[in-house]
N, C-alpha and C. Protein backbone atom coordinates (compact mmCIF):
# COMPACT_ATOMS: atom_id res chain seq x y z
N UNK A 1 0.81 -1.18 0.00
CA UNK A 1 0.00 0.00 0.00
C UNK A 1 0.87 1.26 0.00
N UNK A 2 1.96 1.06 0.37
CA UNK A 2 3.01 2.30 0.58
C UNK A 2 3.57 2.54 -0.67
N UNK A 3 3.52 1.33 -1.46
CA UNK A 3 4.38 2.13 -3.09
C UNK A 3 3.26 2.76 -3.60
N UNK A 4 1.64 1.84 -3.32
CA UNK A 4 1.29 2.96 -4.17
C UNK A 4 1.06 4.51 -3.98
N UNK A 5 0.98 4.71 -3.02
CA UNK A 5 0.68 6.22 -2.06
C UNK A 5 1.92 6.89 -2.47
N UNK A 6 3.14 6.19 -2.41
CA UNK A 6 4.17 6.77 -3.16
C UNK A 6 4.37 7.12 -4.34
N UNK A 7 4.05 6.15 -5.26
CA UNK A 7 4.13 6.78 -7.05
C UNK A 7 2.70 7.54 -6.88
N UNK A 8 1.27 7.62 -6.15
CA UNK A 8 0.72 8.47 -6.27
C UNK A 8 1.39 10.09 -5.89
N UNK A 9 1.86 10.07 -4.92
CA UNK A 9 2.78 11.33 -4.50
C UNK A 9 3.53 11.97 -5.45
N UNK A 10 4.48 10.65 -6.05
CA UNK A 10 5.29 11.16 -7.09
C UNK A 10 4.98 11.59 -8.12
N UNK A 11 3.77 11.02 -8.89
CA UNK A 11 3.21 11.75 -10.01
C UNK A 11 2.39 12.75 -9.82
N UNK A 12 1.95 13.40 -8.55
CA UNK A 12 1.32 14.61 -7.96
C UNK A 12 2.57 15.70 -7.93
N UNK A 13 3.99 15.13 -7.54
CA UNK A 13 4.84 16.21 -7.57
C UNK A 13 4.96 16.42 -9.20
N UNK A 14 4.92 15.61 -10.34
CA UNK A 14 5.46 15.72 -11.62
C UNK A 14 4.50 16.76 -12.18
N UNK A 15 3.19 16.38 -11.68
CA UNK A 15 1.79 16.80 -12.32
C UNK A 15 2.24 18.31 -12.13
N UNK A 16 2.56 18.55 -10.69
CA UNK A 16 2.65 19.93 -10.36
C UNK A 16 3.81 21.04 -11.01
N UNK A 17 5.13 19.85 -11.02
CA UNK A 17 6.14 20.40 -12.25
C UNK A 17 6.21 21.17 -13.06
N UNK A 18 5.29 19.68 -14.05
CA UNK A 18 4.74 20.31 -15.32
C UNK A 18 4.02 21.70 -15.54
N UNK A 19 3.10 21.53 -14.61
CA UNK A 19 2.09 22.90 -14.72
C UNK A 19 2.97 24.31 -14.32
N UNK A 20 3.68 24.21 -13.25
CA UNK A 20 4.58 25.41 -12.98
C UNK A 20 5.51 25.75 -14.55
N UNK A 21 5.63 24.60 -14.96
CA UNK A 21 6.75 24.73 -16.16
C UNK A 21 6.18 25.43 -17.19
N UNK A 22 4.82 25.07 -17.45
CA UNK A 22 4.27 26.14 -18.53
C UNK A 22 3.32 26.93 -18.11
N UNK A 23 2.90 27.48 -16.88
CA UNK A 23 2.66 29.17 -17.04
C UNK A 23 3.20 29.60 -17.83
N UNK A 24 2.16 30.41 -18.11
CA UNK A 24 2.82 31.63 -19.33
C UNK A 24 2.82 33.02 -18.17
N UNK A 25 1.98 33.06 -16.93
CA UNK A 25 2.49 33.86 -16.27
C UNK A 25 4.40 34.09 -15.27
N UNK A 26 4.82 32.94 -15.96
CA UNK A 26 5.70 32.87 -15.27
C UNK A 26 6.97 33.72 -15.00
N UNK A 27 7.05 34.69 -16.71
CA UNK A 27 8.51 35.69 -16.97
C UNK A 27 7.88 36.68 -16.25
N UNK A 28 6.51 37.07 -16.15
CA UNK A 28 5.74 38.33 -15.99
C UNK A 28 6.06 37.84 -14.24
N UNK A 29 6.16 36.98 -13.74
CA UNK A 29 6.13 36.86 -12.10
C UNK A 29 7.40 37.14 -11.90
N UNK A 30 8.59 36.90 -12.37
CA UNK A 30 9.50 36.64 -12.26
C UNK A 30 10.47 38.30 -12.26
N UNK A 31 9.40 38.91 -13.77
CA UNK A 31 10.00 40.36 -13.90
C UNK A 31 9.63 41.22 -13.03
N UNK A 32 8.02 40.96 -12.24
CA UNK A 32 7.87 41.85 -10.66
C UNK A 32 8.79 41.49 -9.88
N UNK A 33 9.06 40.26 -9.68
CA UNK A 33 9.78 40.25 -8.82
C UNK A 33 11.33 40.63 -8.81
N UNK A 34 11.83 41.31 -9.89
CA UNK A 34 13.17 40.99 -9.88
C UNK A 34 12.90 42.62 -9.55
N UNK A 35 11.81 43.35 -10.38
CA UNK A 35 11.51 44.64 -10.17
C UNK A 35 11.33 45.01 -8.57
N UNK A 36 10.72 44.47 -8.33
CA UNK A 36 10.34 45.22 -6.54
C UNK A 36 11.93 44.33 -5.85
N UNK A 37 12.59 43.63 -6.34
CA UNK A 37 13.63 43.33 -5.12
C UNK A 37 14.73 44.71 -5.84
N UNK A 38 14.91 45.32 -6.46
CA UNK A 38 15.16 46.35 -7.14
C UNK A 38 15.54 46.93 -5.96
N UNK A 39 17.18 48.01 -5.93
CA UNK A 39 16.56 48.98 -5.04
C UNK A 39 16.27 50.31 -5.66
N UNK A 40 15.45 51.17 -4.70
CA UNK A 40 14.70 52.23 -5.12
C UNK A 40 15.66 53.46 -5.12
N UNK A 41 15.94 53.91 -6.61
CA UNK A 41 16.61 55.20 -6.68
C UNK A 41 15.34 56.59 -6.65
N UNK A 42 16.30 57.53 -6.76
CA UNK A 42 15.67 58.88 -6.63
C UNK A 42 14.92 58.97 -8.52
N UNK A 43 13.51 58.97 -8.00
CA UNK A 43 12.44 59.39 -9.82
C UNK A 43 12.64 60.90 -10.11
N UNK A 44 13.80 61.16 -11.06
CA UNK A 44 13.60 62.43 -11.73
C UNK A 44 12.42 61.99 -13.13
N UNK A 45 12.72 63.26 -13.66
CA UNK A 45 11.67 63.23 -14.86
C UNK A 45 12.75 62.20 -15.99
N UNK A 46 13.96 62.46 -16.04
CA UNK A 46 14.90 61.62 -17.08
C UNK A 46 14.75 60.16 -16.51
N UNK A 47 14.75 59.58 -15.39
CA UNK A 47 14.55 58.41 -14.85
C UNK A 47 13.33 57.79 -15.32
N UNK A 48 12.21 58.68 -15.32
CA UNK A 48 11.08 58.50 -16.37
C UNK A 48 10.73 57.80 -17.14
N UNK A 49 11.77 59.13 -18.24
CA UNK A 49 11.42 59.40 -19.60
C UNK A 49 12.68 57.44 -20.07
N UNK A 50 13.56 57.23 -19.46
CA UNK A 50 14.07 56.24 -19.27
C UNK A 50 13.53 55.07 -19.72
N UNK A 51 12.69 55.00 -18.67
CA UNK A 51 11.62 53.47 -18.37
C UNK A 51 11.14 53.38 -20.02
N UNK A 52 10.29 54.64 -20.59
CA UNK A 52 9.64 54.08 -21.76
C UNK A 52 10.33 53.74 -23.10
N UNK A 53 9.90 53.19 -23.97
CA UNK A 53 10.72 52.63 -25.24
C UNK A 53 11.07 53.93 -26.20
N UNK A 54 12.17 54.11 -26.69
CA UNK A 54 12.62 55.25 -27.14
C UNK A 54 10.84 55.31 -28.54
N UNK A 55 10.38 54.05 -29.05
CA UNK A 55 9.73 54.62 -30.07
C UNK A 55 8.74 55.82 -30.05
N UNK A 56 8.21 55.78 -28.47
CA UNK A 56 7.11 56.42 -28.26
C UNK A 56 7.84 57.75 -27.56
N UNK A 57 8.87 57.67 -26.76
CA UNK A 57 9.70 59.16 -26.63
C UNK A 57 9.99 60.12 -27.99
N UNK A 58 11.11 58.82 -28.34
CA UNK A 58 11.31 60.14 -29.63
C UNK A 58 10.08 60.90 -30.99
N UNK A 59 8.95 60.04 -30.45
CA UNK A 59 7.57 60.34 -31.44
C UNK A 59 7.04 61.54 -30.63
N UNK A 60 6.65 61.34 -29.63
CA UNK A 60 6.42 62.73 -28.36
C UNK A 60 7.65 63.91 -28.63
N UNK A 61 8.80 63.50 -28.80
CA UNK A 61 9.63 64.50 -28.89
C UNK A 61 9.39 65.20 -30.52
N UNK A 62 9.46 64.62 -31.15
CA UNK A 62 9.44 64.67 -32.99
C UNK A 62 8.37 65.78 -32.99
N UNK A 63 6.86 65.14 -32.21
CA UNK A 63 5.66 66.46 -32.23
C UNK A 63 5.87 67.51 -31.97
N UNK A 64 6.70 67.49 -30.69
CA UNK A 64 6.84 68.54 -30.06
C UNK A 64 7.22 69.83 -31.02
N UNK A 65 9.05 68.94 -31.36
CA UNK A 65 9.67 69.86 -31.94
C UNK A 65 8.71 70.51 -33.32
N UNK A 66 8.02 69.42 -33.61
CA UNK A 66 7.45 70.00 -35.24
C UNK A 66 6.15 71.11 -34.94
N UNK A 67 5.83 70.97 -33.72
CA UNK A 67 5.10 71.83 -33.40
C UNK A 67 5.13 73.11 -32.94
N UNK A 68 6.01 73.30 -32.68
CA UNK A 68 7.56 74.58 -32.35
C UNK A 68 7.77 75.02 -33.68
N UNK A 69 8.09 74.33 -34.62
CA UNK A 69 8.11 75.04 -35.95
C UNK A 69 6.67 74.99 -36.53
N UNK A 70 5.81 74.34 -36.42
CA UNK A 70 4.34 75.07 -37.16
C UNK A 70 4.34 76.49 -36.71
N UNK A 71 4.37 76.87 -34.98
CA UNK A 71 3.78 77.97 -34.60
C UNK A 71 4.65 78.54 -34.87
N UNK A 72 6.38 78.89 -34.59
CA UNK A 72 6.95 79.63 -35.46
C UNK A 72 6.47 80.21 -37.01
N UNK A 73 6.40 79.05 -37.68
CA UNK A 73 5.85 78.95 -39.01
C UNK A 73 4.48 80.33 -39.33
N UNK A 74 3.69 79.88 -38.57
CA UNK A 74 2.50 80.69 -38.14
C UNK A 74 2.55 81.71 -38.37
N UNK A 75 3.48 82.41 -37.14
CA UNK A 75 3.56 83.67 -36.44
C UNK A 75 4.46 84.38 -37.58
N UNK A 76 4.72 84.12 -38.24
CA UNK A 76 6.20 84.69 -39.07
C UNK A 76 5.46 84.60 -40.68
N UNK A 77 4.63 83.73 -41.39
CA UNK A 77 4.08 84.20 -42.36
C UNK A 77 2.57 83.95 -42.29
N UNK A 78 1.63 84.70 -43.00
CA UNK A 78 0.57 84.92 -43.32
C UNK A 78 -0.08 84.60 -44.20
N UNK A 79 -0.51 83.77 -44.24
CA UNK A 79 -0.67 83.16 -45.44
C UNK A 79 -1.56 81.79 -45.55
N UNK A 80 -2.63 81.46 -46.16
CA UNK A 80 -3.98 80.76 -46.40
C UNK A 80 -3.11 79.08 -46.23
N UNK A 81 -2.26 79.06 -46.78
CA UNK A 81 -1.56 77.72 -47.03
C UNK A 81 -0.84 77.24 -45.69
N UNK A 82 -0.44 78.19 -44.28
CA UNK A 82 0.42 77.64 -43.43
C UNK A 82 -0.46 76.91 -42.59
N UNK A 83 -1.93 76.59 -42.12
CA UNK A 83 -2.22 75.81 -41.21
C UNK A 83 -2.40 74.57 -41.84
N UNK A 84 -1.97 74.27 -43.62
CA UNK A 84 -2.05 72.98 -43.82
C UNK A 84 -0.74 72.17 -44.08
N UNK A 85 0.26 73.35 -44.00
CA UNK A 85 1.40 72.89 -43.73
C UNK A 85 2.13 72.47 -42.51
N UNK A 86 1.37 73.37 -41.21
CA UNK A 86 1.85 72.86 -40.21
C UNK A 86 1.29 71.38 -39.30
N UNK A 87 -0.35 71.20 -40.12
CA UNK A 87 -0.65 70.20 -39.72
C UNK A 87 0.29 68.80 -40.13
N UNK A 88 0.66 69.01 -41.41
CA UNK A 88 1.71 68.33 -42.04
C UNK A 88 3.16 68.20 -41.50
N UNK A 89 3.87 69.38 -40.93
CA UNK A 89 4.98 69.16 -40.31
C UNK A 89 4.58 68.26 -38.75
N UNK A 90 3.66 68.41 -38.46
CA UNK A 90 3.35 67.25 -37.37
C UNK A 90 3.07 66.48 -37.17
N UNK A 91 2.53 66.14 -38.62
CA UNK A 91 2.28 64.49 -39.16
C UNK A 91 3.24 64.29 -38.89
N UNK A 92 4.81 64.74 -40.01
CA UNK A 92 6.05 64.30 -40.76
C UNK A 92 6.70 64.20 -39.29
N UNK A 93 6.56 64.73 -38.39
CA UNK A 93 7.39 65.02 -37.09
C UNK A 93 7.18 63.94 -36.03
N UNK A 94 5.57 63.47 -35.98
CA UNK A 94 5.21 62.51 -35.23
C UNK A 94 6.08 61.00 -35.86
N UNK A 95 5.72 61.12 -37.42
CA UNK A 95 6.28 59.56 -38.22
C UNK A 95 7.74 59.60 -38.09
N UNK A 96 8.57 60.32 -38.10
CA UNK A 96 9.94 60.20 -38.41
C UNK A 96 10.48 60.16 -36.69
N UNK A 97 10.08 60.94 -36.10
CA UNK A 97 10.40 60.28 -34.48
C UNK A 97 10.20 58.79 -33.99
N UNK A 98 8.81 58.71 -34.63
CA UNK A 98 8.55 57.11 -34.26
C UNK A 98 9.11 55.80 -35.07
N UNK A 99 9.82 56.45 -36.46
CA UNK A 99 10.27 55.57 -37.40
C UNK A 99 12.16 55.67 -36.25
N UNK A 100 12.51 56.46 -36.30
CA UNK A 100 14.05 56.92 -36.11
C UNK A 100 13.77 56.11 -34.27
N UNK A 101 12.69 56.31 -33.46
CA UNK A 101 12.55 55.76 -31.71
C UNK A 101 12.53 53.80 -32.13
N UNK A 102 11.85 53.39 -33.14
CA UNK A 102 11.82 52.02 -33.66
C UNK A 102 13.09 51.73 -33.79
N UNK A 103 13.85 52.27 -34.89
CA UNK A 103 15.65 51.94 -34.74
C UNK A 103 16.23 51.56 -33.97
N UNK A 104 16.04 52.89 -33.12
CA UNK A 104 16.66 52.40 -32.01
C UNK A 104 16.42 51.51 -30.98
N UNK A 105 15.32 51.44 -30.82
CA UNK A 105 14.78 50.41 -30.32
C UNK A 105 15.37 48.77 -30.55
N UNK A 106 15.05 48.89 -32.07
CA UNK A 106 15.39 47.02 -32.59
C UNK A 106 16.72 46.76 -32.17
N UNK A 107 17.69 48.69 -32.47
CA UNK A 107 19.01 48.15 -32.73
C UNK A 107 19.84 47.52 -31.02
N UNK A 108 18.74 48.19 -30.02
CA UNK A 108 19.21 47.49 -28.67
C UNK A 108 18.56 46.03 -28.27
N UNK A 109 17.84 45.63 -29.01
CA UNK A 109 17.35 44.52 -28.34
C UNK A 109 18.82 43.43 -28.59
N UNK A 110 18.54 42.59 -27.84
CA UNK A 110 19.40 41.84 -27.35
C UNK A 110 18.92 40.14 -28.21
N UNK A 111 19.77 40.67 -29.39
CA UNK A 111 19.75 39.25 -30.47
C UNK A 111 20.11 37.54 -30.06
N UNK A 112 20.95 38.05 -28.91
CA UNK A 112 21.76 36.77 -28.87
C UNK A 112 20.79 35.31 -28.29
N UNK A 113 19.79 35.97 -27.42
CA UNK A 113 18.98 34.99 -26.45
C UNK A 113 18.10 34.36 -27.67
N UNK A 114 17.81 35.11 -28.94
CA UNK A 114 16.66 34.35 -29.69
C UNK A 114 17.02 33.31 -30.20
């Protein structure tokens, strides 16, 4: 009666193995945790701007700047044609930040683990 209580045991520990082995929550448990054993530095705004993926910084930045030159743009000529140009420099400003934040992005990921 004892072997079987035993290979029942034993295939209760395998059963349980297995299942730990394929969570798919498992990198996501693993990355809180590596996060909160972290220690806690001082949050400036660059510590921030840090955390997020350059694609979506340098796209926020790209607007910005292109939006700095619409209203420049604006203020400096007169003219029927500049609010469809500046909507345009902030298209071109939003895409080329987020094309140029992607670059950089791919060009840091870390090839070797795939």
């Amino acid at each position: 009666m004892s072997n079987r209580n035993d290979e029942i045991e034993r295939l209760r520990r395998l059963r349980e193995k297995q299942i730990t082995a394929r969570d798919p929550l498992a990198k996501e448990k693993a990355y809180h945790a590596r996060m909160s054993a972290r220690p806690r530095s001082r949050m400036t705004a660059i510590t921030i701007l840090k955390d997020f993926p350059l694609k979506w910084t340098l796209m926020f930045a790209g607007g910005i700047l292109a939006a700095i030159v619409a209203v420049v743009l604006s203020l400096s000529v007169k003219a029927s044609w500049v609010p469809l140009v500046a909507f345009a420099l902030i298209a071109a400003g939003l895409i080329v930040g987020r094309v140029i934040g992607a670059v950089l992005d791919w060009r840091n990921e870390d090839w070797t683990k795939r």
